[in-house]
N, C-alpha and C. Protein backbone atom coordinates (compact mmCIF):
# COMPACT_ATOMS: atom_id res chain seq x y z
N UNK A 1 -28.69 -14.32 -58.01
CA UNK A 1 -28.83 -15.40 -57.05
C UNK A 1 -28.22 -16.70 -57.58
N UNK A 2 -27.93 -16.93 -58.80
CA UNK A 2 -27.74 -17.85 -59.47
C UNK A 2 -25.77 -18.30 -59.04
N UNK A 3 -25.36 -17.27 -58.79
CA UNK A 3 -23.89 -17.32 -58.29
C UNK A 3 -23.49 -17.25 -56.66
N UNK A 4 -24.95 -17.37 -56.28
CA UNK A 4 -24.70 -17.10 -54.46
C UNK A 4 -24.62 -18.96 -53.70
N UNK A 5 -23.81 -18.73 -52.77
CA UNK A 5 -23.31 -20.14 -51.97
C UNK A 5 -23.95 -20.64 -51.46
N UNK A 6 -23.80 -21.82 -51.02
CA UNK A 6 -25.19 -22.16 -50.24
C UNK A 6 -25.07 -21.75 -48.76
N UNK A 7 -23.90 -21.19 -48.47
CA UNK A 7 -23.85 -20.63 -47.00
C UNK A 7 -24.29 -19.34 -47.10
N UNK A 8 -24.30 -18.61 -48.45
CA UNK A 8 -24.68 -16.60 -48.22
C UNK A 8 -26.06 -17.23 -48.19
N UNK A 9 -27.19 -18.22 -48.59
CA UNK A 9 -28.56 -18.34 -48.25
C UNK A 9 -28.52 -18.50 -46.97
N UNK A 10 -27.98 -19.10 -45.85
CA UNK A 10 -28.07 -19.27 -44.38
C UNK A 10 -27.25 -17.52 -44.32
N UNK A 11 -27.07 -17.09 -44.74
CA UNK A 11 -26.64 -15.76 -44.27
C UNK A 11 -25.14 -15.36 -43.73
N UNK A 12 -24.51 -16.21 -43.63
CA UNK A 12 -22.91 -16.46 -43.28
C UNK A 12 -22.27 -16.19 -44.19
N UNK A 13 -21.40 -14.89 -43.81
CA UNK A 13 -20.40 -14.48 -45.02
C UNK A 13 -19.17 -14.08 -44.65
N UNK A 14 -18.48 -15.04 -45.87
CA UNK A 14 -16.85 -14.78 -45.81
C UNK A 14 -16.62 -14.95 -47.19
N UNK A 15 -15.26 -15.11 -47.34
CA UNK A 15 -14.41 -14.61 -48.92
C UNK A 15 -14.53 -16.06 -49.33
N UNK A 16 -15.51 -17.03 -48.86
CA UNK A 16 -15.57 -18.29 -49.74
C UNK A 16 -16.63 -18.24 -50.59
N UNK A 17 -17.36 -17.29 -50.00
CA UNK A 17 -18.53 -16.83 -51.19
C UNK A 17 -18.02 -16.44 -52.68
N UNK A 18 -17.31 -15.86 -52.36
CA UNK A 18 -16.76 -15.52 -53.59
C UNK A 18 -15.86 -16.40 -54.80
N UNK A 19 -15.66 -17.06 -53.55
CA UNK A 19 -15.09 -18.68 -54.04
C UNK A 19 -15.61 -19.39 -54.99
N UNK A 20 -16.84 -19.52 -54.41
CA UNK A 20 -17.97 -20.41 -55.13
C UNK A 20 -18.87 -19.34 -55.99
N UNK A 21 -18.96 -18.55 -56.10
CA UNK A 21 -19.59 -17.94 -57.41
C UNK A 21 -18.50 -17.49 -58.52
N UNK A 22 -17.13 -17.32 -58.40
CA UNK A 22 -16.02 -17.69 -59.13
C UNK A 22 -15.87 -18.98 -59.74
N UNK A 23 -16.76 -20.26 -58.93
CA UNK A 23 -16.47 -21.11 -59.57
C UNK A 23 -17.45 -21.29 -60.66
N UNK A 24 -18.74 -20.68 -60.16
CA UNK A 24 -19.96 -20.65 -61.44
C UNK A 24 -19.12 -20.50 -62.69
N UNK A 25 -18.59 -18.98 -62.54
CA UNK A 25 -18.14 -18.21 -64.05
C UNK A 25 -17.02 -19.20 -64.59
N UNK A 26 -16.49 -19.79 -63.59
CA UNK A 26 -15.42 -20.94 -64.35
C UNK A 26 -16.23 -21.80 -65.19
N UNK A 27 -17.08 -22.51 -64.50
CA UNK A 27 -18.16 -23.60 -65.40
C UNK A 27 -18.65 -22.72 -66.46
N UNK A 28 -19.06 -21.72 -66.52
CA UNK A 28 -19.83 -20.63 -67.63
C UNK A 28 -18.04 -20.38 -69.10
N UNK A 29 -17.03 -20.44 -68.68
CA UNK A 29 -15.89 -20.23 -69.07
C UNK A 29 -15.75 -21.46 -69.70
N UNK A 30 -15.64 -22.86 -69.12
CA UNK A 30 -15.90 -23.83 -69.46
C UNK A 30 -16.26 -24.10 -70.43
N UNK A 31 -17.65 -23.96 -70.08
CA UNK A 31 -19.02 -25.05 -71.09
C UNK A 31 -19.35 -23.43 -72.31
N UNK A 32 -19.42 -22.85 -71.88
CA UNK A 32 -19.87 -21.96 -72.84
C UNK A 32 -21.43 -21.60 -72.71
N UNK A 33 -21.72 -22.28 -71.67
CA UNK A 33 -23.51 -22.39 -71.62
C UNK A 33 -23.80 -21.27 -70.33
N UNK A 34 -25.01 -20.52 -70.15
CA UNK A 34 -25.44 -20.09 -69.58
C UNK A 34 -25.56 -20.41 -68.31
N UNK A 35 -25.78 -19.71 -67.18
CA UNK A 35 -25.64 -20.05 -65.82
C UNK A 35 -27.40 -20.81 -65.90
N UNK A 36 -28.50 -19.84 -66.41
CA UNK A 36 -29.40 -20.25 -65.98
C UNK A 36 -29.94 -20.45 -67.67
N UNK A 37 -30.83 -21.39 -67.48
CA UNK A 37 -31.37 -21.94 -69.03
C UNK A 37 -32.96 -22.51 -68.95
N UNK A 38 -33.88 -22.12 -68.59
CA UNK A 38 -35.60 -22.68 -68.77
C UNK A 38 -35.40 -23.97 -69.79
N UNK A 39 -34.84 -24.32 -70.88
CA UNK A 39 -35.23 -25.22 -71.76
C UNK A 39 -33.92 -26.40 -71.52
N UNK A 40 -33.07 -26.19 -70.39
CA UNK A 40 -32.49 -27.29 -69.88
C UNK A 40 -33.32 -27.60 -68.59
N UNK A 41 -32.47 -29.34 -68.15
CA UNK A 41 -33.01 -29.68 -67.06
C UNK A 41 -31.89 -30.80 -66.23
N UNK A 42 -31.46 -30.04 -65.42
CA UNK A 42 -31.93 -28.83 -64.54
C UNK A 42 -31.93 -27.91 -65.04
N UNK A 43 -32.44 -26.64 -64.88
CA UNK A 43 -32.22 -25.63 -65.51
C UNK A 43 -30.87 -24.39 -65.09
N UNK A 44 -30.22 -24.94 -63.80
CA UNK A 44 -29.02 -24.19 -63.42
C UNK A 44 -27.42 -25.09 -63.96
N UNK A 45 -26.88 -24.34 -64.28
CA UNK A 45 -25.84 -24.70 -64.91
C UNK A 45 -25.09 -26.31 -64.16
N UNK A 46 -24.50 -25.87 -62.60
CA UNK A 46 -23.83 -26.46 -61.98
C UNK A 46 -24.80 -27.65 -61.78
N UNK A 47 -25.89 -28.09 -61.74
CA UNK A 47 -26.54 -29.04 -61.55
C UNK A 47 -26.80 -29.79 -62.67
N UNK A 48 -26.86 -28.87 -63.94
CA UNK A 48 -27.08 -29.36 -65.20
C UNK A 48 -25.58 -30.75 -66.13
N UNK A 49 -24.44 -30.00 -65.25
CA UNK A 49 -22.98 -30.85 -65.88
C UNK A 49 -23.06 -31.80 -64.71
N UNK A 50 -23.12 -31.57 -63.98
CA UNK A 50 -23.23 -33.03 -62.79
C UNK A 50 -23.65 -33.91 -63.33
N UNK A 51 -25.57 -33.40 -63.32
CA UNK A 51 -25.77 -34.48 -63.38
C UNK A 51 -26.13 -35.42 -64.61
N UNK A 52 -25.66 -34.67 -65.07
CA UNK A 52 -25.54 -35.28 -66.76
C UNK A 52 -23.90 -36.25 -67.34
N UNK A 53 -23.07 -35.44 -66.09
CA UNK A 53 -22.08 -36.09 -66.34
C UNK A 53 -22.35 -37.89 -65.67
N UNK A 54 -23.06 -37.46 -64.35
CA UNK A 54 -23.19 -38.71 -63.76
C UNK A 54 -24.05 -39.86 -64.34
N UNK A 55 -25.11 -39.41 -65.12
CA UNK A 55 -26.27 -40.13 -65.82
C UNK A 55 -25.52 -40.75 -66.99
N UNK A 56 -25.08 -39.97 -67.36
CA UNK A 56 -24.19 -40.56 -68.86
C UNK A 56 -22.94 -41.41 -68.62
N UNK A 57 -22.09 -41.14 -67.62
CA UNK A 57 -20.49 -41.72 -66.99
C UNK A 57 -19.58 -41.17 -68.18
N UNK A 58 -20.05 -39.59 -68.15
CA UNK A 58 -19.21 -39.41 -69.28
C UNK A 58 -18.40 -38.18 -68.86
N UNK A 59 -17.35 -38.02 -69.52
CA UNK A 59 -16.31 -36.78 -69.00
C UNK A 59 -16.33 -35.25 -69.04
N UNK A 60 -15.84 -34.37 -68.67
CA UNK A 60 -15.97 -32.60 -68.91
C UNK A 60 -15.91 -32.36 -70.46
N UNK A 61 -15.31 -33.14 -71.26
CA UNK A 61 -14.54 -32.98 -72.86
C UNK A 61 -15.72 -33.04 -73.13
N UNK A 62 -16.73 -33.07 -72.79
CA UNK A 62 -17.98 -33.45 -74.43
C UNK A 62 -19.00 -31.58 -73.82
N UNK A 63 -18.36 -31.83 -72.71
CA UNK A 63 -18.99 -29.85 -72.10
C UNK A 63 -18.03 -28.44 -72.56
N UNK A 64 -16.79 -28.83 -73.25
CA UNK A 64 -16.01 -27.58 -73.17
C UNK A 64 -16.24 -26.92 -74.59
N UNK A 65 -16.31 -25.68 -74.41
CA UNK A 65 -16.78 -25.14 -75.55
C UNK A 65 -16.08 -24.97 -76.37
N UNK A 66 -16.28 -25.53 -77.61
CA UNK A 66 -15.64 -25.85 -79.02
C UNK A 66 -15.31 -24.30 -79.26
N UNK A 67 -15.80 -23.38 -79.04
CA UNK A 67 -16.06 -21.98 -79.51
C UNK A 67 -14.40 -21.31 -79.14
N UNK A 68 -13.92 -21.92 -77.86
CA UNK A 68 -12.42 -21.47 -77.61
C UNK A 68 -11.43 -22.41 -78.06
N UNK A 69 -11.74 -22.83 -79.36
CA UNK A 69 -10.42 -23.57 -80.02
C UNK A 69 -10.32 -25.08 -79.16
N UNK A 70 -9.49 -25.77 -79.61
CA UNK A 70 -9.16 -26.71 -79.45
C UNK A 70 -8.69 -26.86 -77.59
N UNK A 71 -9.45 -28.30 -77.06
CA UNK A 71 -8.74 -27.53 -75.82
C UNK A 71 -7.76 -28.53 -75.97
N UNK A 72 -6.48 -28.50 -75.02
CA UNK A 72 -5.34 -29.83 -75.44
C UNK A 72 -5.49 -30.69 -73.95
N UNK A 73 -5.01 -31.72 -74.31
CA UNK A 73 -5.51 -33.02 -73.55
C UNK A 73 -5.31 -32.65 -72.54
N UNK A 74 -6.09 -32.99 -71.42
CA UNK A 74 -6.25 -33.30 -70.14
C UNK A 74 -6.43 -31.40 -69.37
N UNK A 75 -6.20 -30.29 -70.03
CA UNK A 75 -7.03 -28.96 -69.84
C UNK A 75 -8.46 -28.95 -69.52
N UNK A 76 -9.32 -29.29 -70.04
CA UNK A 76 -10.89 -29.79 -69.71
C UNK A 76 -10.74 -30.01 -68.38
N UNK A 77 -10.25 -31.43 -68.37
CA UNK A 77 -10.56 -31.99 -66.81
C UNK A 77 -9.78 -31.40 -65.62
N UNK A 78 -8.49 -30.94 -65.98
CA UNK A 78 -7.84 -30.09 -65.56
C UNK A 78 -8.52 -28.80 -64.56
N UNK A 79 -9.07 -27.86 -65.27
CA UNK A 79 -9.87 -26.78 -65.30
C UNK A 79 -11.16 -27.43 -64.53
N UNK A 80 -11.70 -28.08 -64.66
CA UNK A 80 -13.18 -28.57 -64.83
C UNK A 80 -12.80 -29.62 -62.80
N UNK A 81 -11.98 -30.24 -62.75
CA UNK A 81 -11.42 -30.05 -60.87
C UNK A 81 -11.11 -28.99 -60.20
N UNK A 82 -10.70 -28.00 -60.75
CA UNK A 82 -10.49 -26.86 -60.11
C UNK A 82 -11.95 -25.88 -60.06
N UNK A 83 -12.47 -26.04 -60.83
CA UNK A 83 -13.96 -25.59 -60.69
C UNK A 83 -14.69 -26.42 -59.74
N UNK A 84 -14.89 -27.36 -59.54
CA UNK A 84 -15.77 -28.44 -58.83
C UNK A 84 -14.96 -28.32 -57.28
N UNK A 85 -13.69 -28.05 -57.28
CA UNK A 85 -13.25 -27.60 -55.87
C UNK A 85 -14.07 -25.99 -55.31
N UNK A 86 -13.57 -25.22 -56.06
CA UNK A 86 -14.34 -23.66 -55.83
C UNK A 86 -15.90 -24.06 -55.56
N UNK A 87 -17.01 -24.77 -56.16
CA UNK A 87 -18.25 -25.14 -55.76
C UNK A 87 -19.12 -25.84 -54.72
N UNK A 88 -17.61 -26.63 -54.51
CA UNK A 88 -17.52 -27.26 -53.51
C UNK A 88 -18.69 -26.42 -52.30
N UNK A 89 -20.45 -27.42 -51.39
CA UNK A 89 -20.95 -26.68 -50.61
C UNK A 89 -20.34 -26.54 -49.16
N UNK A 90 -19.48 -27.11 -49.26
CA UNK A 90 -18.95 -26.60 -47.39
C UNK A 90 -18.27 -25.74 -47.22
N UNK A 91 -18.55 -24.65 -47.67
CA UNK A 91 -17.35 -23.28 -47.24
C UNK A 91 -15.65 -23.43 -47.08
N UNK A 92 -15.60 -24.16 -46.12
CA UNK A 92 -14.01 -24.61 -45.62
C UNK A 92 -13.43 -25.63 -46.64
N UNK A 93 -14.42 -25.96 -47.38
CA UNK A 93 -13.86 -27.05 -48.45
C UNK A 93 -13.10 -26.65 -49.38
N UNK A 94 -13.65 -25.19 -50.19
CA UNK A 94 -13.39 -24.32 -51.12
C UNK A 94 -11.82 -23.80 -50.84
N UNK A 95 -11.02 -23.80 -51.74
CA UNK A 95 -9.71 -23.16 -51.90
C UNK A 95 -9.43 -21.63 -51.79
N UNK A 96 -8.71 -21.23 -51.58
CA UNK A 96 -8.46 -19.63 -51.46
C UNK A 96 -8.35 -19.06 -52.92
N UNK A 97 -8.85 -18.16 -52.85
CA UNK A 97 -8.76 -17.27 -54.51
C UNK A 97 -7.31 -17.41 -54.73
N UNK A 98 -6.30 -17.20 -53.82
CA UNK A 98 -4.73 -17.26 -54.18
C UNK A 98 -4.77 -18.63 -54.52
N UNK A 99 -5.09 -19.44 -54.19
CA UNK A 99 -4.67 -21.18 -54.47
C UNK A 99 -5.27 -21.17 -55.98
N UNK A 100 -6.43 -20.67 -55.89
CA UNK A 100 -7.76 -20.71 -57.19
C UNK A 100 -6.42 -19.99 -58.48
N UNK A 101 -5.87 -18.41 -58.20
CA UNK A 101 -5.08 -17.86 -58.91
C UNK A 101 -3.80 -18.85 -59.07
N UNK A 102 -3.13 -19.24 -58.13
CA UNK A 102 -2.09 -20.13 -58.42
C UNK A 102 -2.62 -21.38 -59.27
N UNK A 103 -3.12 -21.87 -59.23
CA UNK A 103 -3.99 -23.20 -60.32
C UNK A 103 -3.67 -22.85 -61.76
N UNK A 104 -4.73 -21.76 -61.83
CA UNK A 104 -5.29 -20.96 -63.48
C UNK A 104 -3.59 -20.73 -63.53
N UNK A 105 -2.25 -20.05 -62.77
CA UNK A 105 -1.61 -19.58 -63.83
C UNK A 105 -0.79 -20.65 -64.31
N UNK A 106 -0.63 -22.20 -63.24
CA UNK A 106 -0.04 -22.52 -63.40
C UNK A 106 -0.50 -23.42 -65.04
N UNK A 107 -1.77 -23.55 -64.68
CA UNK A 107 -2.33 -23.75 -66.47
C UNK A 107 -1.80 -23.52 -67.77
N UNK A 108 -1.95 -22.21 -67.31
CA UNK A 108 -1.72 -21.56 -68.23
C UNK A 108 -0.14 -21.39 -68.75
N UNK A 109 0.48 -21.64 -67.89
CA UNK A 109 2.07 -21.31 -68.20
C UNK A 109 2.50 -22.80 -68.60
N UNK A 110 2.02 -24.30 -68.34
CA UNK A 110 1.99 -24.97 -68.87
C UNK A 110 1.58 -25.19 -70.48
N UNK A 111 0.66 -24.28 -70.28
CA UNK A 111 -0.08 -24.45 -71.94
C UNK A 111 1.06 -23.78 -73.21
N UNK A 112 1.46 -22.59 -72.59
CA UNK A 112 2.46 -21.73 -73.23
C UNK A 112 3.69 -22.43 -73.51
N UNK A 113 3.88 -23.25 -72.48
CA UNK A 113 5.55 -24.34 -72.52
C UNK A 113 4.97 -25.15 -73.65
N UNK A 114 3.96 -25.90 -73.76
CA UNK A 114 3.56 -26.80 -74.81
C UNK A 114 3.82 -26.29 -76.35
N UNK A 115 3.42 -24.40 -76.19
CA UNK A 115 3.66 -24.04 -77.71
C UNK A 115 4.59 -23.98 -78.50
């Protein structure tokens, strides 16, 4: 339940569902932290970087997990808009998995030009 939209709770389903629980595992890809956590607060992930980002006025870079190497400048925030689009709660807001796929490769093929 922790990856379901806020439209599959009203019961309305289309391929944006999938959208937005794609975007969970992005934030989980991200941060390195668990979707769900009892000894955080909030205790759900996507509520937990919000609103911590907002309380603090501080950026995605202090959330990305050290554990995948170095990330290089502006990748974090990079990644970390393209997630916050996919989560996005209005269904129609959310990008198409092809747009979502075109994003990530273009990332990525950037990152590779850098090496």
């Amino acid at each position: 339940m922790v990856y379901m939209s806020p439209d599959a709770y009203r019961g309305v389903v289309s391929y944006s569902m999938d959208v937005f629980s794609f975007g969970v595992v992005l934030l989980e890809l991200l941060t390195g932290l668990p979707v769900l956590d009892d000894d955080r607060d909030p205790p759900h992930l996507t509520m937990y970087v919000e609103e911590t980002m907002e309380e603090e006025e501080s950026s995605i870079e202090q959330f990305c997990d050290p554990r995948a190497g170095k990330w290089p400048d502006g990748l974090g925030e990079a990644f970390y808009y393209l997630t916050k689009q996919c989560l996005e709660n209005k269904r129609n807001r959310r990008p198409t998995m092809k747009k979502v796929f075109t994003e990530l490769s273009e990332m990525c093929n950037s990152q590779s030009r850098e090496k």
